[in-house]
Each structure stands twice: as C-alpha cells, then as structure tokens.
N, C-alpha and C. Protein backbone atom coordinates (compact mmCIF):
# COMPACT_ATOMS: atom_id res chain seq x y z
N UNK A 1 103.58 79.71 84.73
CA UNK A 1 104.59 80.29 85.60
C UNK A 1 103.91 80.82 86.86
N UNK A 2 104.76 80.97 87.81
CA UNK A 2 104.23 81.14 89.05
C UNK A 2 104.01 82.54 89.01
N UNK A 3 103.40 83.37 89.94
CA UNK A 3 103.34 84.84 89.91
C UNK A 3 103.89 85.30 90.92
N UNK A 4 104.07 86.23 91.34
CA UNK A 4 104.90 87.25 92.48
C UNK A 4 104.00 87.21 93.61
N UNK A 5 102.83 86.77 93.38
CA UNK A 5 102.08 86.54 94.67
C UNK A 5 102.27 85.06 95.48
N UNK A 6 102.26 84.11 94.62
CA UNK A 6 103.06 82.94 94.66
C UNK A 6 104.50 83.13 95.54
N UNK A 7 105.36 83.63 94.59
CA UNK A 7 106.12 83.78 95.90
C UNK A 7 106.58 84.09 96.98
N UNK A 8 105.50 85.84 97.30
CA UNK A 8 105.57 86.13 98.60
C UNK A 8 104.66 85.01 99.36
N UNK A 9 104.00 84.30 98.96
CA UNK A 9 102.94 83.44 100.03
C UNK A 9 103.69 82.01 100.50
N UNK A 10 104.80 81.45 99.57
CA UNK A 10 105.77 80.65 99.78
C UNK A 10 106.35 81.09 100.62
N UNK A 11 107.38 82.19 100.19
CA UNK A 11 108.26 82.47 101.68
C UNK A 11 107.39 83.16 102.62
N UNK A 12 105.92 83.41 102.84
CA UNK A 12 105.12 83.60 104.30
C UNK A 12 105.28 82.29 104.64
N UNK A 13 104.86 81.34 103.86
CA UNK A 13 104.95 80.15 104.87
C UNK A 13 105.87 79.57 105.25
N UNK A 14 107.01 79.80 104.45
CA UNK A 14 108.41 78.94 104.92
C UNK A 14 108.64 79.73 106.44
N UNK A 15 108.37 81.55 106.32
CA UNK A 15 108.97 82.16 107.64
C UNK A 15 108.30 82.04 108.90
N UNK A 16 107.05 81.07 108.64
CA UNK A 16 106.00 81.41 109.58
C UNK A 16 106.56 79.43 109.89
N UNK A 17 106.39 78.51 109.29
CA UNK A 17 107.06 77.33 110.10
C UNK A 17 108.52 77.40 110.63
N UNK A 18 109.41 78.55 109.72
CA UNK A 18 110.84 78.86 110.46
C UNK A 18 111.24 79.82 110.89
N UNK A 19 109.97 80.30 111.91
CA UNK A 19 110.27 81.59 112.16
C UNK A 19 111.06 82.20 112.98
N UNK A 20 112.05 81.02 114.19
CA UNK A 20 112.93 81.29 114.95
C UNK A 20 114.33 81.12 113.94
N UNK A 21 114.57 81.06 112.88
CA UNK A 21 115.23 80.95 112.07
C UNK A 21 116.11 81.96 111.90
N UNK A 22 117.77 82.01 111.39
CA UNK A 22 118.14 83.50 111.13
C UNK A 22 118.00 84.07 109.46
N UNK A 23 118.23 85.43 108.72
CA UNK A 23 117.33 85.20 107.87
C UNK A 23 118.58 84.85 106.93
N UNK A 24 119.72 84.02 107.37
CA UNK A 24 120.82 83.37 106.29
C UNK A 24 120.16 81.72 106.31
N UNK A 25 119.55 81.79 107.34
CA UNK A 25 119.13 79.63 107.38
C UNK A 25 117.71 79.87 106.88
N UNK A 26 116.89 80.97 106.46
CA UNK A 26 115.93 80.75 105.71
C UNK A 26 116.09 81.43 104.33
N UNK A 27 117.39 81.80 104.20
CA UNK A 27 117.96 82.20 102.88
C UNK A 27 117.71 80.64 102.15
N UNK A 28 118.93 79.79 102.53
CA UNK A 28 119.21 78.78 102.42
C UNK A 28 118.12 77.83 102.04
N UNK A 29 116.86 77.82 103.01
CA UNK A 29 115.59 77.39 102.90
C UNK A 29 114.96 77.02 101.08
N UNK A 30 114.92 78.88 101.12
CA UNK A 30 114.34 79.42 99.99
C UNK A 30 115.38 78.82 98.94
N UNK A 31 116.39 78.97 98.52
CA UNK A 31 116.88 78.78 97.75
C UNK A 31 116.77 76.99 97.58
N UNK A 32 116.59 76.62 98.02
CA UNK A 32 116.59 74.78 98.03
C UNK A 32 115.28 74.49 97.78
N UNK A 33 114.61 75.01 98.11
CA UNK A 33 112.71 75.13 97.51
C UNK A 33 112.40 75.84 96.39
N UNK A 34 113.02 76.53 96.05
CA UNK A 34 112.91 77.29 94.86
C UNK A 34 113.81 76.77 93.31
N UNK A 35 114.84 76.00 94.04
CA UNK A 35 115.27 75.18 93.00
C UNK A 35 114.72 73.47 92.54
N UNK A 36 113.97 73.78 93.40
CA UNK A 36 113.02 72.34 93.32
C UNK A 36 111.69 72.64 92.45
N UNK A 37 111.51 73.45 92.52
CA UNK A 37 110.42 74.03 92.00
C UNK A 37 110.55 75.18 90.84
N UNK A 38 110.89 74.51 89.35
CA UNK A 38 110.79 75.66 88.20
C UNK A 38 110.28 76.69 88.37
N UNK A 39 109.11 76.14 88.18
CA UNK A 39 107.90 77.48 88.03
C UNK A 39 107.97 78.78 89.20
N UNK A 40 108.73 77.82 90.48
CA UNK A 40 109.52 79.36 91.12
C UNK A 40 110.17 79.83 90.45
N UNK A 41 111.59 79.10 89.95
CA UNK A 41 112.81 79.58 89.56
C UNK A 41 112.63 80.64 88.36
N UNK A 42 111.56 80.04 87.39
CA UNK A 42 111.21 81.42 86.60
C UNK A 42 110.43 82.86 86.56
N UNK A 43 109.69 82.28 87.79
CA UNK A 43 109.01 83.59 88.48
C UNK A 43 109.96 84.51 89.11
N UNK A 44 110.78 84.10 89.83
CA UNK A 44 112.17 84.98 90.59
C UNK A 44 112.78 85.81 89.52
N UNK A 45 112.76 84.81 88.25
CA UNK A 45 114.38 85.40 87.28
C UNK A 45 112.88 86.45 86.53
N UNK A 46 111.98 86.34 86.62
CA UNK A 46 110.97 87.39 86.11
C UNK A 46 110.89 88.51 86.69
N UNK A 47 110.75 88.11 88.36
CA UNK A 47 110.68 89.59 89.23
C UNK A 47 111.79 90.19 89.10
N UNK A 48 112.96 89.32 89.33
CA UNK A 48 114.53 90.33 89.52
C UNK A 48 114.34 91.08 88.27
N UNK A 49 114.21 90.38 86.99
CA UNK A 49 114.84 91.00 85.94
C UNK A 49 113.71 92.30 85.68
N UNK A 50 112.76 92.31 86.06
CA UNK A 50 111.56 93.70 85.80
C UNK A 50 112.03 94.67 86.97
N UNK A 51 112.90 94.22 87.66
CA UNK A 51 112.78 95.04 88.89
C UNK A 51 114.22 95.62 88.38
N UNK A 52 115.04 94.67 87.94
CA UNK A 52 116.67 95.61 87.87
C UNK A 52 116.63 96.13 86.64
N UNK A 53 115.97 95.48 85.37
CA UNK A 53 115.86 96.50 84.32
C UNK A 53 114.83 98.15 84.56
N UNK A 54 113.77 97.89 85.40
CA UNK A 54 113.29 99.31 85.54
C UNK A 54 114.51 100.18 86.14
N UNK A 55 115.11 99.53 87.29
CA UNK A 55 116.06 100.66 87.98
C UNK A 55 117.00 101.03 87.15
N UNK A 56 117.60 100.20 85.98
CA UNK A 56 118.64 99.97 85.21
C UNK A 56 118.32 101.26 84.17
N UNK A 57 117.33 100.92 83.82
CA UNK A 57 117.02 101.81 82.47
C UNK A 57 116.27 103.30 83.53
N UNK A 58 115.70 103.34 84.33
CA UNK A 58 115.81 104.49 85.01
C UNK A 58 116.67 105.38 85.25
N UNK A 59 118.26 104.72 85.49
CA UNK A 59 119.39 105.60 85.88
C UNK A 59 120.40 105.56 84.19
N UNK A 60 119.98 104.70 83.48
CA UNK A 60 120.29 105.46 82.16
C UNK A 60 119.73 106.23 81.82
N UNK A 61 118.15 106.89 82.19
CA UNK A 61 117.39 108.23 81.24
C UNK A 61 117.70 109.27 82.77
N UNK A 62 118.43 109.00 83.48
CA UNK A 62 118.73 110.47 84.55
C UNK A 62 117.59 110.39 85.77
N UNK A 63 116.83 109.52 85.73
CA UNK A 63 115.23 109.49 86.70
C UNK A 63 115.42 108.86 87.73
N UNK A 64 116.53 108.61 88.31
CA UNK A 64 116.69 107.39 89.28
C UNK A 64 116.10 108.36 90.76
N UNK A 65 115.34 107.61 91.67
CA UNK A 65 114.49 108.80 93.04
C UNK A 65 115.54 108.61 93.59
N UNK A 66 115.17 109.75 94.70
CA UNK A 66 116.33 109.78 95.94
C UNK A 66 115.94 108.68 96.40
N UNK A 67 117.29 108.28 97.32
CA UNK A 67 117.19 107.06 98.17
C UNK A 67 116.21 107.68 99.47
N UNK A 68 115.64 106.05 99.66
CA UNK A 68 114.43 106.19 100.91
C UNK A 68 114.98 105.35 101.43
N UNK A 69 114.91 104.98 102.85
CA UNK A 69 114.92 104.44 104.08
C UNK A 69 114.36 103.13 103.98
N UNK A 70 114.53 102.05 104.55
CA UNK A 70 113.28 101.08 104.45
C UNK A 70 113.19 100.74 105.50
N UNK A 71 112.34 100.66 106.03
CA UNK A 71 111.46 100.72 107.77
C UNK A 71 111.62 98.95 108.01
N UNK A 72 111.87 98.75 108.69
CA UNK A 72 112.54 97.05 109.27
C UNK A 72 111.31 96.79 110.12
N UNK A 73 110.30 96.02 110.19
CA UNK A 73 108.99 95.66 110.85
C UNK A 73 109.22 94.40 111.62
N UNK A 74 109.05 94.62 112.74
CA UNK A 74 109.16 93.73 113.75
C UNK A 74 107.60 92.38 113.42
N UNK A 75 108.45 91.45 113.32
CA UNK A 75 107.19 89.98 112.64
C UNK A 75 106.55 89.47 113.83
N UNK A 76 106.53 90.26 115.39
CA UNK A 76 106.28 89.89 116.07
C UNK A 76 104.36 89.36 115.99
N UNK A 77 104.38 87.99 116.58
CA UNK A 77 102.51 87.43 116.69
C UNK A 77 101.62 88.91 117.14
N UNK A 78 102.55 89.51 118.17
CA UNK A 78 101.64 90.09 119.63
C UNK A 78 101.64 91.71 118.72
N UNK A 79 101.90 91.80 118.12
CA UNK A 79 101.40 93.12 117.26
C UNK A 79 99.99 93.30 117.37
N UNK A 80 99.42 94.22 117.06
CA UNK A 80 97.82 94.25 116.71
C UNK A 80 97.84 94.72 114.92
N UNK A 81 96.69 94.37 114.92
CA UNK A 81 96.11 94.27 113.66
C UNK A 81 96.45 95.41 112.72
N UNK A 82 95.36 96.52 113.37
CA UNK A 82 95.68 97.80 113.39
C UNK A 82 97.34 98.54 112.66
N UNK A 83 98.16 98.23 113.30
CA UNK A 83 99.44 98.73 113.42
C UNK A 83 100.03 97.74 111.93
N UNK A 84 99.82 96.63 111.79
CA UNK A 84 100.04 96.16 110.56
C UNK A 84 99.44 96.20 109.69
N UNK A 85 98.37 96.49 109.46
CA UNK A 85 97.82 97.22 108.54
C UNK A 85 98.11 98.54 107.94
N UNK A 86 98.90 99.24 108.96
CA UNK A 86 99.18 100.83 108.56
C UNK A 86 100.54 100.32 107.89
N UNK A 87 100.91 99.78 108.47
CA UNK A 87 102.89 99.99 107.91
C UNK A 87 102.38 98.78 106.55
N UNK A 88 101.68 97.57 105.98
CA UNK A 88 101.54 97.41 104.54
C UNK A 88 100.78 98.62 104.36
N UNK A 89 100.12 99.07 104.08
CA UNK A 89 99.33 99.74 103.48
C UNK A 89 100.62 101.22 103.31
N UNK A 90 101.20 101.67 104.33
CA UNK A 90 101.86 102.72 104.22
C UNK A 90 102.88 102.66 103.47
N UNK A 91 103.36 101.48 102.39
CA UNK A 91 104.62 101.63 101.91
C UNK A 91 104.22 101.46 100.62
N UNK A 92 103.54 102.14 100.46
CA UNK A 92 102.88 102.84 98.87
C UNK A 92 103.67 103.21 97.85
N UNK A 93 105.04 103.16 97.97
CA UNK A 93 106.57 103.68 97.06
C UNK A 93 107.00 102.06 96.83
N UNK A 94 106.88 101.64 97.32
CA UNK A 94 107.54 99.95 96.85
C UNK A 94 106.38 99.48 96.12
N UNK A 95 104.64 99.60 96.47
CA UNK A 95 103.80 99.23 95.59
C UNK A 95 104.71 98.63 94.08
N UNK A 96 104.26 97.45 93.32
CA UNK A 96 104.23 97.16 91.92
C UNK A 96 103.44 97.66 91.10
N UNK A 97 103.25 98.93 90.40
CA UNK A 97 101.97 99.13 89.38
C UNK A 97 102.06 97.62 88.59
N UNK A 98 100.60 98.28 87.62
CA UNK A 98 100.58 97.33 86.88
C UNK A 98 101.52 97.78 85.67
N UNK A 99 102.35 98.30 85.56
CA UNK A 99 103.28 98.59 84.99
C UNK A 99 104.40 98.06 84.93
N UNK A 100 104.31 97.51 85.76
CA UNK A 100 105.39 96.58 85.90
C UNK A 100 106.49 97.45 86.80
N UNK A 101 106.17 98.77 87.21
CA UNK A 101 107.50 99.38 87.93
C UNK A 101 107.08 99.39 89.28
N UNK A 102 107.76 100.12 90.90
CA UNK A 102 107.17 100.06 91.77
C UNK A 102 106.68 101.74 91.56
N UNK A 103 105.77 102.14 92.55
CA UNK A 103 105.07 103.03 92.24
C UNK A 103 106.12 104.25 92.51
N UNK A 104 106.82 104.39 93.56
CA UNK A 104 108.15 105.72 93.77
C UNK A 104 108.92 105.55 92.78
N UNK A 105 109.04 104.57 91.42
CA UNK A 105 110.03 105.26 90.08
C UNK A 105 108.88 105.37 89.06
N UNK A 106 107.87 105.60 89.35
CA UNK A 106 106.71 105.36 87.98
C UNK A 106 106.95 107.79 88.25
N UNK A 107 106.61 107.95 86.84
CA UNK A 107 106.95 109.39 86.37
C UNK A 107 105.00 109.78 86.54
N UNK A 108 105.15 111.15 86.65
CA UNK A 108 103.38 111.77 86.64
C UNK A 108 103.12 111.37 85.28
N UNK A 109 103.53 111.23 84.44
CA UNK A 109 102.92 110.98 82.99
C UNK A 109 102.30 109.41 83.57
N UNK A 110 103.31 108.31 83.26
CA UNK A 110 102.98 107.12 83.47
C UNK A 110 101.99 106.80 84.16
N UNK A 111 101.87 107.07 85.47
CA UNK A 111 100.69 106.88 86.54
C UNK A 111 99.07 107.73 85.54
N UNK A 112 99.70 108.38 85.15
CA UNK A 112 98.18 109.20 83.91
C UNK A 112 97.83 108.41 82.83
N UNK A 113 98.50 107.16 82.61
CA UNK A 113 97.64 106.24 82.10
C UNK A 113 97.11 105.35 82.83
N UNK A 114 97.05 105.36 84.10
CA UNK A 114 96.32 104.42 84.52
C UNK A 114 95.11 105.38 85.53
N UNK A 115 94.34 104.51 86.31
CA UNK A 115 92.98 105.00 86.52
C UNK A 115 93.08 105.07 88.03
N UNK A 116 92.24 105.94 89.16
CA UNK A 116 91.78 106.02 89.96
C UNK A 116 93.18 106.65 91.30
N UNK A 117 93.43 105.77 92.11
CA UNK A 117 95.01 105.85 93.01
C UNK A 117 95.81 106.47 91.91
N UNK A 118 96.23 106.00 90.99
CA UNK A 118 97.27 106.24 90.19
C UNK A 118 97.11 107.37 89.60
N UNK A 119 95.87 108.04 89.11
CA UNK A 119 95.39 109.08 87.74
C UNK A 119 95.58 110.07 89.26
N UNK A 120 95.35 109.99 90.46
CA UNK A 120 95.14 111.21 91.59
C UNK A 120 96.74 111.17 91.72
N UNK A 121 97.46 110.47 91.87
CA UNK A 121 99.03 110.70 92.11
C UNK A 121 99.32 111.65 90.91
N UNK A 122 98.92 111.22 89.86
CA UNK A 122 99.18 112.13 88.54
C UNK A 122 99.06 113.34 88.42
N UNK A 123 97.80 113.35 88.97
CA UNK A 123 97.48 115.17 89.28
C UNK A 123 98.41 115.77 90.46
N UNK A 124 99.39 115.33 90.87
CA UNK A 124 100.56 116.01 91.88
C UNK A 124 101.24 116.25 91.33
N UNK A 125 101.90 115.06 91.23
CA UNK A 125 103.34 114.38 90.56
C UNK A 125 103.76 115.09 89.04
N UNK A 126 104.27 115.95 88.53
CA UNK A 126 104.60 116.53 87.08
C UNK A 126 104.77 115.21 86.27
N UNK A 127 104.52 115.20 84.84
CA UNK A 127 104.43 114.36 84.25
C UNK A 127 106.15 114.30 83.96
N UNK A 128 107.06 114.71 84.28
CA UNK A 128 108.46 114.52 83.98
C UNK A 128 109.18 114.06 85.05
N UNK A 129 108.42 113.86 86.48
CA UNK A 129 109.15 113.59 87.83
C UNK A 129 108.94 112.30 88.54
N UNK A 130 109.93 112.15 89.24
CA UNK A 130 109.30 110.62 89.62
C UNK A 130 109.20 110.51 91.03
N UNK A 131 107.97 109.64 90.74
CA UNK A 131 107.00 109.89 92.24
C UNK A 131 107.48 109.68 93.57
N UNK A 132 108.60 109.06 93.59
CA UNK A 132 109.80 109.04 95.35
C UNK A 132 110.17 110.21 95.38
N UNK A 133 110.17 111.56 93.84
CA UNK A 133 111.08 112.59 94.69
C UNK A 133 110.49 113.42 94.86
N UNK A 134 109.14 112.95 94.76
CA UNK A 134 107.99 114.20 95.05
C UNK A 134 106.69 113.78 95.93
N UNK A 135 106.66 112.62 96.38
CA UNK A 135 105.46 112.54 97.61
C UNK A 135 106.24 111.27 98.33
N UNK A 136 105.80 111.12 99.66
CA UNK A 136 106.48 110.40 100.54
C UNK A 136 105.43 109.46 101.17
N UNK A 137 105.79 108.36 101.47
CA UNK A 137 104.74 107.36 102.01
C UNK A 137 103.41 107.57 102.44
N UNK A 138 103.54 108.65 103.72
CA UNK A 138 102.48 109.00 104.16
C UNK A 138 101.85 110.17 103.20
N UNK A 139 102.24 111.11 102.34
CA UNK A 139 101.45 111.53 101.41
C UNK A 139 100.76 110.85 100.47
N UNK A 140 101.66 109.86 99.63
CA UNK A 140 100.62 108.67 99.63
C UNK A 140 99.56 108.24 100.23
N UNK A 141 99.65 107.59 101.54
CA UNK A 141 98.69 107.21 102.37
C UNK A 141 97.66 107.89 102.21
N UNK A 142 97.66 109.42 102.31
CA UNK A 142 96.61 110.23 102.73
C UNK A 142 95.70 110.28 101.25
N UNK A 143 96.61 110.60 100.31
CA UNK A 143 96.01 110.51 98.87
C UNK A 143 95.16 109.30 98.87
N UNK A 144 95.68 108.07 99.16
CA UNK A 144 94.63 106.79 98.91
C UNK A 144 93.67 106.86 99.63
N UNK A 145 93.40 107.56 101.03
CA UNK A 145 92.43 107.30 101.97
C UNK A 145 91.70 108.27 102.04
N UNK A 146 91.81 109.46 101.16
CA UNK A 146 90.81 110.49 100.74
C UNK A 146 90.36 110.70 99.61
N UNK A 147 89.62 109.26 99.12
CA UNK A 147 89.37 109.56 98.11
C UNK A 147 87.86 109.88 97.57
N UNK A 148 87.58 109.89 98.60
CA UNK A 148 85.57 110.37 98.29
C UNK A 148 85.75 111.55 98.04
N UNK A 149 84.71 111.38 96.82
CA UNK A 149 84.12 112.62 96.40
C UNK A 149 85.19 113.24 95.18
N UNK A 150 86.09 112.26 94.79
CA UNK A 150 87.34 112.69 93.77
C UNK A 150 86.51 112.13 92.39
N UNK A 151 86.51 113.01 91.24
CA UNK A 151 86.23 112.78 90.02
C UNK A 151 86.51 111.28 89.54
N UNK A 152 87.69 111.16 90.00
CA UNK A 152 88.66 110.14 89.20
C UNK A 152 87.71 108.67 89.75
N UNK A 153 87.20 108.50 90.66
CA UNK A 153 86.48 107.84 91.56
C UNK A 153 85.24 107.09 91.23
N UNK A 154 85.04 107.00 89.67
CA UNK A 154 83.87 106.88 89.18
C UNK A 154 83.69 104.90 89.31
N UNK A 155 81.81 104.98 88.92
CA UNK A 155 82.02 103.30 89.06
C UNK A 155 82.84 102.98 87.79
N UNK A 156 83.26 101.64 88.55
CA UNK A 156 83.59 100.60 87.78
C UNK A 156 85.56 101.20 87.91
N UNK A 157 85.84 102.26 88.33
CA UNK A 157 87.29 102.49 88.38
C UNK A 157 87.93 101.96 89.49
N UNK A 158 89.46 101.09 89.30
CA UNK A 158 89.74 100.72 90.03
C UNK A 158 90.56 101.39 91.00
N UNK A 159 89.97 101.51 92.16
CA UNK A 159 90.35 102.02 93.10
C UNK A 159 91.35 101.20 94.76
N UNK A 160 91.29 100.12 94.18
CA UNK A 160 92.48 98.94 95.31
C UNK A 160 93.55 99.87 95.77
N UNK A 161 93.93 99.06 97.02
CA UNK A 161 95.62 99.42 96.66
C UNK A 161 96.59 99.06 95.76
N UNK A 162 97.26 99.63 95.54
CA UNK A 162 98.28 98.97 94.07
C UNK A 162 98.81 97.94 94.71
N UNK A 163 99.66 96.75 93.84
CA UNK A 163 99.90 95.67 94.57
C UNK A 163 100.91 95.07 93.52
C-alpha cells in the first residue's frame, strides 16, 4: 500500500505540472489518478479513516481542541526559502505523530510515550489535555527549536520534526 507520503508527493506533482489550474480541475485531476491507481485508493481510505476516526472518537470522550484557523500559503515560485520553511515547519498542530493522531488532538499523557519533541510537549501539556488547547503553533515552534541542552535530548533519541 501506498503511504501518506506517497500521496502528498503525487498531488506535489500533479499541482506543480497544473499549477495554473483551479483547485476544482485539480480536484478532478486527483480523483481520476487516484482511481487508476489502487494502492492510492487504499492509502486515501487509510488516511481519511485514521484521521475521522481520531476526531470521531475524540468528540465522543469530550477532548475535541478548540477550533484553529488554517493559514492559506501563497504557492507562489518567487517566495524565498526561508519564509517556507517557517510556515511547514510552523504548523506543528496538524503534524501526524506516530500515533497515528495529528499532534494538536494527541493528550500530555500520549505524547509521554513517545521520545524527545513529543516527551518535551509532555512536560507542558497535562496528561488529561489536549495539545491545540494548550500550546499554539509558534509555542510549538519555539519548544522544537530549543532544544539543546534538554534531558530528553539524549543520543540515539529521536528528535525530527514530527511528520
């Protein structure tokens, strides 16, 4: 089966040969390439369904985060580097743990089983709260980019961005 990296790198390339496109004629695109291709079609019905059962079963146990904003990024070539690098890197609440949840509905407990980024969110975040309603992108940010000299930091711990 295909993976979720698979398919963001598919639709980079479909948007990057159709990029004067509107995003209903590269709706269209996707969906006609993706039905051509299984191993998409079951990767999709994999992401949706991990993504609407976390929110699903989130707002059945009462944990659902406040709603956040989602920042609309201009795909322009003439950007600099710099500036796109901050806004991926800054949307640290949509992150996927390896948990399978995104990182703004993962609870302080949850993130405390995992190691390094995640075990330092833990030490904020109460193990009963969930991490959109208690740190915000750029608190994130700052947490990931200060991490010298943190215990949690040891070799061999993984310290990436979540992804």
């Amino acid at each position: 089966m295909a993976s979720t990296e698979d398919l963001r790198l598919t639709l980079r390339a479909l948007m990057h040969e159709h990029r004067r496109e509107t995003k209903e004629e590269l709706l269209q695109r996707w969906c006609s390439l993706v039905a051509a291709k299984p191993e998409l079609i079951a990767a999709c019905a994999s992401f949706f369904f991990g993504f609407a059962y976390n929110k699903l079963k989130a707002a059945m146990n009462g944990s659902v985060p406040k709603k956040r904003e989602a920042k609309i990024v201009d795909p322009s070539w003439e950007q600099d580097v710099e500036a796109i690098q901050w806004t991926i890197i800054g949307n640290l609440l949509d992150f996927m743990t390896p948990l399978g949840k995104v990182l703004g509905d993962c609870t302080g407990a949850e993130c405390a089983k995992l190691k390094g980024f995640y075990g330092r969110v833990a030490k904020i975040v109460p193990a009963d709260e969930v991490v959109g309603n208690h740190l915000n992108n750029k608190e994130l940010l700052t947490l990931f980019l200060n991490r010298k000299g943190d215990d949690d930091n040891k070799e061999g711990d993984s310290d990436t961005p979540p992804h």
